[in-house]
Protein backbone atom coordinates (compact mmCIF):
# COMPACT_ATOMS: atom_id res chain seq x y z
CA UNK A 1 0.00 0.00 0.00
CA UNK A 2 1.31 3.23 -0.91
CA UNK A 3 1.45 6.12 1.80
CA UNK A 4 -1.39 7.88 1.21
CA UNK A 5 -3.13 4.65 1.75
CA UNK A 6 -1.34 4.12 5.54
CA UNK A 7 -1.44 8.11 6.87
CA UNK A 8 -2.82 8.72 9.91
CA UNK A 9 -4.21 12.00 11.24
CA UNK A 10 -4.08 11.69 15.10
CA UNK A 11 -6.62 12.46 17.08
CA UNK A 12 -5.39 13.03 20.75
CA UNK A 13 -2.46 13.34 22.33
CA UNK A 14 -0.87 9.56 21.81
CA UNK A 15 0.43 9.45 18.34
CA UNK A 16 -1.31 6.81 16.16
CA UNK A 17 2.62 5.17 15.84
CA UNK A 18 2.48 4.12 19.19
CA UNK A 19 -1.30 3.49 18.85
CA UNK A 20 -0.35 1.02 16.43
CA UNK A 21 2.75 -0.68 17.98
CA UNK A 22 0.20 -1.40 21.16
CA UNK A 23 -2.81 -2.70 18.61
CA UNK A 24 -0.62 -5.49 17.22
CA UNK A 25 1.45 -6.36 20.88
CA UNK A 26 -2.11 -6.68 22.07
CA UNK A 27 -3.11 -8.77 18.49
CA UNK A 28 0.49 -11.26 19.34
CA UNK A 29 -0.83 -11.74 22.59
CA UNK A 30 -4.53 -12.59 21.51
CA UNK A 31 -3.28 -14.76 18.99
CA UNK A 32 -1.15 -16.28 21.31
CA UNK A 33 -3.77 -16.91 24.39
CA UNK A 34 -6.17 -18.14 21.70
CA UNK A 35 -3.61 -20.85 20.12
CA UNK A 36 -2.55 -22.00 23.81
CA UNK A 37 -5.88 -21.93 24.72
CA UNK A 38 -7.46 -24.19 22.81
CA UNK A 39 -11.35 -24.90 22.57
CA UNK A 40 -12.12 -22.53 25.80
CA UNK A 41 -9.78 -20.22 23.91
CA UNK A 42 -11.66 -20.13 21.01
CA UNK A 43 -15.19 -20.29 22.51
CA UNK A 44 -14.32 -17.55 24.10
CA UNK A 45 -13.19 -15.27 21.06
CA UNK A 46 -16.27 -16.35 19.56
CA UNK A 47 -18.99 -15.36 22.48
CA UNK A 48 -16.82 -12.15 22.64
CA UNK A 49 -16.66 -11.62 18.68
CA UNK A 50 -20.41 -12.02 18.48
CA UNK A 51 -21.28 -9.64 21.32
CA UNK A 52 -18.85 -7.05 19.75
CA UNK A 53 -20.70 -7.28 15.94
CA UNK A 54 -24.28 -7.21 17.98
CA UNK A 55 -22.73 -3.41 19.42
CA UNK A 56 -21.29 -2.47 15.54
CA UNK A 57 -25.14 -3.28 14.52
CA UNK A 58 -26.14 -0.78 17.28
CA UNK A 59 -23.64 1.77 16.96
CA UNK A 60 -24.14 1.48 13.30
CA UNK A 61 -27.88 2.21 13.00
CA UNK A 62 -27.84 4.82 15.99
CA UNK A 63 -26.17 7.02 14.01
CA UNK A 64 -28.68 6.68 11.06
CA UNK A 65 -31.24 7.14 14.09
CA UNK A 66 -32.41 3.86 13.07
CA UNK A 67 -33.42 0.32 14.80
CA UNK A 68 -34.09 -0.62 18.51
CA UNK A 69 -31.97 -0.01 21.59
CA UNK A 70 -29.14 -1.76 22.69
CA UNK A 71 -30.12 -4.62 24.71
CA UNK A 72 -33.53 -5.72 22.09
CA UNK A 73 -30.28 -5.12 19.20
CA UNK A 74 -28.67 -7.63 20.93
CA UNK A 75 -31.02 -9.86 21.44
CA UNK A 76 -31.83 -9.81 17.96
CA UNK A 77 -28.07 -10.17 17.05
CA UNK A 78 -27.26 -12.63 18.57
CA UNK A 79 -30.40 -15.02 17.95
CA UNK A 80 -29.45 -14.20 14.62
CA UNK A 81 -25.57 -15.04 14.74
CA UNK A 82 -26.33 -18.38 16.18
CA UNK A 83 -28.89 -19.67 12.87
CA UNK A 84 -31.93 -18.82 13.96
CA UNK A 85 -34.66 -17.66 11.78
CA UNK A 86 -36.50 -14.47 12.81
CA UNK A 87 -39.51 -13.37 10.85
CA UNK A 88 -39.20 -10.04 9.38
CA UNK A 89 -42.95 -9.84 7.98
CA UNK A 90 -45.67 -7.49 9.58
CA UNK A 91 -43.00 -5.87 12.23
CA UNK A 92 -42.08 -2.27 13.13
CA UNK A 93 -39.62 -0.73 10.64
CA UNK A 94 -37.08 -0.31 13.76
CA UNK A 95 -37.21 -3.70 14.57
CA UNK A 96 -36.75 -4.65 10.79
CA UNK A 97 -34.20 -2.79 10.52
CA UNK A 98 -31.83 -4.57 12.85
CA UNK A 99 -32.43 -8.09 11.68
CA UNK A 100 -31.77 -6.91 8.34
CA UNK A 101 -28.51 -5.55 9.55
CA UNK A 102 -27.66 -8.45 11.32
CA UNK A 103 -27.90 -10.60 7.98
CA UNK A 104 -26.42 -8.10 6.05
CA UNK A 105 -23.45 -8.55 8.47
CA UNK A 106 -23.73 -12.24 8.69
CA UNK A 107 -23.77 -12.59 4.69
CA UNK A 108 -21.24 -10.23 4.05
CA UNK A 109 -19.06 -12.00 7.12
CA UNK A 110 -19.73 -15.28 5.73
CA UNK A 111 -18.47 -14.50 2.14
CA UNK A 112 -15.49 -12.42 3.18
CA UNK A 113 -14.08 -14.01 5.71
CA UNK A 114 -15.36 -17.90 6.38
CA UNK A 115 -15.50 -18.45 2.55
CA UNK A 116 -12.31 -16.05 1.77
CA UNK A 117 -14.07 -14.55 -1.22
CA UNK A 118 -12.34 -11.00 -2.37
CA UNK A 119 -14.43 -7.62 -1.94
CA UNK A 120 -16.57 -7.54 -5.19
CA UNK A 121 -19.32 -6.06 -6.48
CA UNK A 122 -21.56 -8.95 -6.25
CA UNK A 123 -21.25 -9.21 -2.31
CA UNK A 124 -21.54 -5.91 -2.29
CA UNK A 125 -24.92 -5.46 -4.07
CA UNK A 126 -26.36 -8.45 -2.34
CA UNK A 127 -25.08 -7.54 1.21
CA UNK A 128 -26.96 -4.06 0.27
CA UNK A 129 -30.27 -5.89 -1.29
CA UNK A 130 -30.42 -7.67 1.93
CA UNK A 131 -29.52 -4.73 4.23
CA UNK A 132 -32.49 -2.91 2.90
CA UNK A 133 -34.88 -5.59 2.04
CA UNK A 134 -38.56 -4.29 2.96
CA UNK A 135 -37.45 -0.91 3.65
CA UNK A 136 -38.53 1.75 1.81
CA UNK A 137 -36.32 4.77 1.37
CA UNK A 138 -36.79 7.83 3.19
CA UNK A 139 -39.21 9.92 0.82
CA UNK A 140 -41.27 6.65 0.52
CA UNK A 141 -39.09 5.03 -2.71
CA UNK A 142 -39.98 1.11 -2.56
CA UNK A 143 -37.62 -1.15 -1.91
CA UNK A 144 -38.00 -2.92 -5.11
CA UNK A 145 -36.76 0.65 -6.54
CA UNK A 146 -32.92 0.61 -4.97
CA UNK A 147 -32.28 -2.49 -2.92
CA UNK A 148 -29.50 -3.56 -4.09
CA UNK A 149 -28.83 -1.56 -7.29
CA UNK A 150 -27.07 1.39 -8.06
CA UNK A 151 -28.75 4.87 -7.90
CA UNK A 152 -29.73 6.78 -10.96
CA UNK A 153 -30.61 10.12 -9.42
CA UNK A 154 -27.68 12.54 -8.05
CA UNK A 155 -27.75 12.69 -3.72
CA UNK A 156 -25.60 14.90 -1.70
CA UNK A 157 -24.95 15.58 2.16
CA UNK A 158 -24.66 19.07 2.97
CA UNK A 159 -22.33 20.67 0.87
CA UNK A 160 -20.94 17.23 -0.41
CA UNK A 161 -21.97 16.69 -3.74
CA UNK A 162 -21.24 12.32 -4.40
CA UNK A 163 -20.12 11.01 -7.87
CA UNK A 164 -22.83 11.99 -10.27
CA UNK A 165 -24.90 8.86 -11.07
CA UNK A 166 -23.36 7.56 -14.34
CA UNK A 167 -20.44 7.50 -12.99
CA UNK A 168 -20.98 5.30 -10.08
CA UNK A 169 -20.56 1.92 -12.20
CA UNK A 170 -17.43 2.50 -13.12
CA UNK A 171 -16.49 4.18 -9.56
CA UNK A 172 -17.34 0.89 -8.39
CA UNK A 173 -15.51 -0.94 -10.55
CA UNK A 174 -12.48 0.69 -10.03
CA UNK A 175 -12.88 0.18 -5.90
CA UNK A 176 -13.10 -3.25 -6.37
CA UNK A 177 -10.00 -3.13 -8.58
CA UNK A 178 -7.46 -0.99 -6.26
CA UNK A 179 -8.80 -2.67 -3.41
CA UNK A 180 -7.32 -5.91 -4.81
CA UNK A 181 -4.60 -4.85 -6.18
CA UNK A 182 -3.71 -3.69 -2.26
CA UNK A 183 -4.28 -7.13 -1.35
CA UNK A 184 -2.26 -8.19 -4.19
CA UNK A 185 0.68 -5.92 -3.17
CA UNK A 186 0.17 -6.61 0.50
CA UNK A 187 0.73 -10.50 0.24
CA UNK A 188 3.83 -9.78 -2.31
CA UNK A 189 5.50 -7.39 0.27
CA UNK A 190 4.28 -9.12 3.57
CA UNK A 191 2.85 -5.62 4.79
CA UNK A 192 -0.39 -4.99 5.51
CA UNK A 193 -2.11 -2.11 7.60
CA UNK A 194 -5.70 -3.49 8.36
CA UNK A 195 -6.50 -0.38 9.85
CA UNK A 196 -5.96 2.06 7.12
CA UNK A 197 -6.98 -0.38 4.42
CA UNK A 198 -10.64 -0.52 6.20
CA UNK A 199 -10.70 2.97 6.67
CA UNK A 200 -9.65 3.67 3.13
CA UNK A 201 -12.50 1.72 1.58
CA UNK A 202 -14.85 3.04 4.14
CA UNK A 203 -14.45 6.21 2.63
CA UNK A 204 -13.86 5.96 -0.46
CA UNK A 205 -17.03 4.50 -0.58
CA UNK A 206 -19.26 6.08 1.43
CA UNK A 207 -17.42 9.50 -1.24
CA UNK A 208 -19.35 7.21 -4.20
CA UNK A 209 -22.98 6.82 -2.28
CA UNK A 210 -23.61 3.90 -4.86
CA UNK A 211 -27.16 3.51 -3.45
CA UNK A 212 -29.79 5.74 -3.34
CA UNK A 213 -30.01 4.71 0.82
CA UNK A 214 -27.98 2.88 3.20
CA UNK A 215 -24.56 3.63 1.78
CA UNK A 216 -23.49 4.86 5.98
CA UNK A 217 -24.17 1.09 6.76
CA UNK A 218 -23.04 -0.54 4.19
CA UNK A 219 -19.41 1.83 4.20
CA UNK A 220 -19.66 0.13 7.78
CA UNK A 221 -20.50 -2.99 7.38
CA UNK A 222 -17.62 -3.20 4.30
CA UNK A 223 -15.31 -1.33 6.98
CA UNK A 224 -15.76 -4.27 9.96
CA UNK A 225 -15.61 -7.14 6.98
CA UNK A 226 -12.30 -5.93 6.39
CA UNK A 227 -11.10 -5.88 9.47
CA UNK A 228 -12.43 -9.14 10.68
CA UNK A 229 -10.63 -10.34 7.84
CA UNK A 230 -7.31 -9.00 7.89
CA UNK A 231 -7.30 -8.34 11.59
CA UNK A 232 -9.57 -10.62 13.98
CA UNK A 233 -11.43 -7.46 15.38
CA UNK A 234 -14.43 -5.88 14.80
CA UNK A 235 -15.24 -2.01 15.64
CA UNK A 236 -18.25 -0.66 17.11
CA UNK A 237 -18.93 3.23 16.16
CA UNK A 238 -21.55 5.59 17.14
CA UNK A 239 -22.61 3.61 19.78
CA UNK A 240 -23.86 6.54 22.21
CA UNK A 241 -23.84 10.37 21.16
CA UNK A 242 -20.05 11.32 22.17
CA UNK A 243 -19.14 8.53 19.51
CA UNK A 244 -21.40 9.41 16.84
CA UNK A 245 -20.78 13.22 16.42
CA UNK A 246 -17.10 12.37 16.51
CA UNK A 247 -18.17 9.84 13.67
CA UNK A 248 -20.03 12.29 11.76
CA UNK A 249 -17.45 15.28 12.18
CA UNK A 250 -14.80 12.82 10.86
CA UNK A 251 -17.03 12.19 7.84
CA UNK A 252 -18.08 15.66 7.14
CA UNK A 253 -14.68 16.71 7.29
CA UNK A 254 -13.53 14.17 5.08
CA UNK A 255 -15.98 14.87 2.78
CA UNK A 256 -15.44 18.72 2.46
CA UNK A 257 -11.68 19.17 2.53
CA UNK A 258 -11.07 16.22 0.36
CA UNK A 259 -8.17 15.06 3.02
CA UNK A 260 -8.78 11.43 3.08
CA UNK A 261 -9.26 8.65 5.22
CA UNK A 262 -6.68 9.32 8.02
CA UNK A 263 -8.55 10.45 10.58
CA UNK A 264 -10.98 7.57 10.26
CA UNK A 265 -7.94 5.44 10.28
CA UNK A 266 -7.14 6.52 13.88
CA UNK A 267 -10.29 6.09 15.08
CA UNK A 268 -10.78 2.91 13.60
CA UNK A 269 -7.06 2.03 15.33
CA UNK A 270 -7.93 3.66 18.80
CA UNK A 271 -11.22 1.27 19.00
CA UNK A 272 -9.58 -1.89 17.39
CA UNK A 273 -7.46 -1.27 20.16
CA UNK A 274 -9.83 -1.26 22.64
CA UNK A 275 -11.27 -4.65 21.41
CA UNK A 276 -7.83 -6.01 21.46
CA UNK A 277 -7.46 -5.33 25.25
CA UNK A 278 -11.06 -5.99 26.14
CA UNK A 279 -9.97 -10.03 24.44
CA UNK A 280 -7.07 -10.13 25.94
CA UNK A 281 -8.17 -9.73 29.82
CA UNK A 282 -11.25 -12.18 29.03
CA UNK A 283 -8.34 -14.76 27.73
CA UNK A 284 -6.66 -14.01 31.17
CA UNK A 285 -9.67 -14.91 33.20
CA UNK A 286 -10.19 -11.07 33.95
CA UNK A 287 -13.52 -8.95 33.31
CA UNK A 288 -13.16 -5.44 31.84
């Protein structure tokens, strides 16, 4: 990855180097706990692991203003995560709208990281088609009109105009293509920066808005895949109001000054580095 890709803009007073450095001692000794471990180990990196994606699910639709509260979101989740089938037919919008999210995140989970498919378009538009499935748009736009399929009509957030609409195909396309070419290069050069990498594609394309709704979400939902992925953490973000305007500052700035994705990429590193810790004491038989 080149070094626009692994910037950082920090964000308090410890410098995202050493925010780094104490992210992967903490990933080492994770890894390391897990593997000596064994099944307890591993049991309990998955009860934590599907705790932390209910919370991303939460923190992800509060700041859309959307779904239930925390504990019914986990509930949901987590029935969810383990295979069971929820009906989603003749419900409240809110409470549609987290078991949506939680098989958006389980299908785009399952295809990134159990199956090891590469970031493409398809999982993309079918993570989305599920994400939104039976909701209409804000303005009343079925369901049928956008789920899962590129926008034809130009949106913009504040004074953010997005990539005019046909444009966004072959915006898309081209994601999909530098994104695996970084994958490409990372596995040639044995260097890899999870942290940036999610935050770059977070951005970059949440700065498309391929869909006419949802495209916060799914930039989310892409953002945690990644990470998952190439880093055994998930991130929760917007989770209560502190969290969220920081969120939505970070975006706005991003969006108006052009500057990139590096202060996402410290946030994104401060709270991977929480989760990190947060697995580490419940390996050592300690509660947070």
């Amino acid at each position: 990855m080149d070094s626009r890709t692994r910037a950082y803009v920090p964000l308090g007073d410890e410098t995202p180097q050493d925010m780094f450095k104490k992210a992967m001692s903490f990933f080492h000794t994770v890894h390391d706990k897990v593997t000596k471990g064994g099944e307890e180990g591993v049991q309990i990196v998955t009860d934590t692991l599907t705790r932390q994606l209910a919370y991303t699910i939460f923190g992800s639709n509060y700041i859309e203003r959307a779904g239930l509260g925390l504990e019914e979101t986990i509930k949901i989740c987590e029935r969810i995560f383990r295979g069971e089938k929820i009906n989603a037919e003749d419900i409240p919008q809110s409470r549609r709208e987290v078991i949506q999210h939680a098989l958006a995140m389980q299908h785009i989970m399952t295809e990134m990281v159990a199956k090891d498919q590469p970031l493409s378009e398809e999982i993309i538009l079918q993570t989305h088609r599920i994400l939104t499935n039976n909701i209409n748009a804000p303005g009343g736009t079925s369901w049928h009109q956008y789920a899962g399929k590129y926008r034809h009509i130009p949106v913009a957030a504040g004074s953010t105009n997005f990539v005019a609409p046909r444009f966004v195909p072959k915006k898309m396309e081209e994601l999909i293509q530098e994104f695996n070419s970084d994958i490409e290069k990372a596995e040639r050069t044995k260097v890899l920066d999870p942290f940036t990498l999610a935050a770059k594609y977070c951005n970059d394309f949440v700065m498309i808005h391929p869909f006419l709704d949802g495209n916060g979400r799914m930039c989310r939902l892409i953002l945690n895949a990644i990470l998952l992925k190439y880093a055994g953490v998930v991130v929760s973000i917007g989770e209560h109001d502190e969290s969220r305007d920081e969120y939505i500052a970070i975006q706005k700035r991003a969006g108006e000054q052009m500057e990139g994705s590096g202060e996402l990429a410290s946030l994104v590193l401060r709270k991977a580095m929480g989760r990190y810790r947060t697995l580490k004491q419940k390996l050592s038989g300690k509660s947070k």
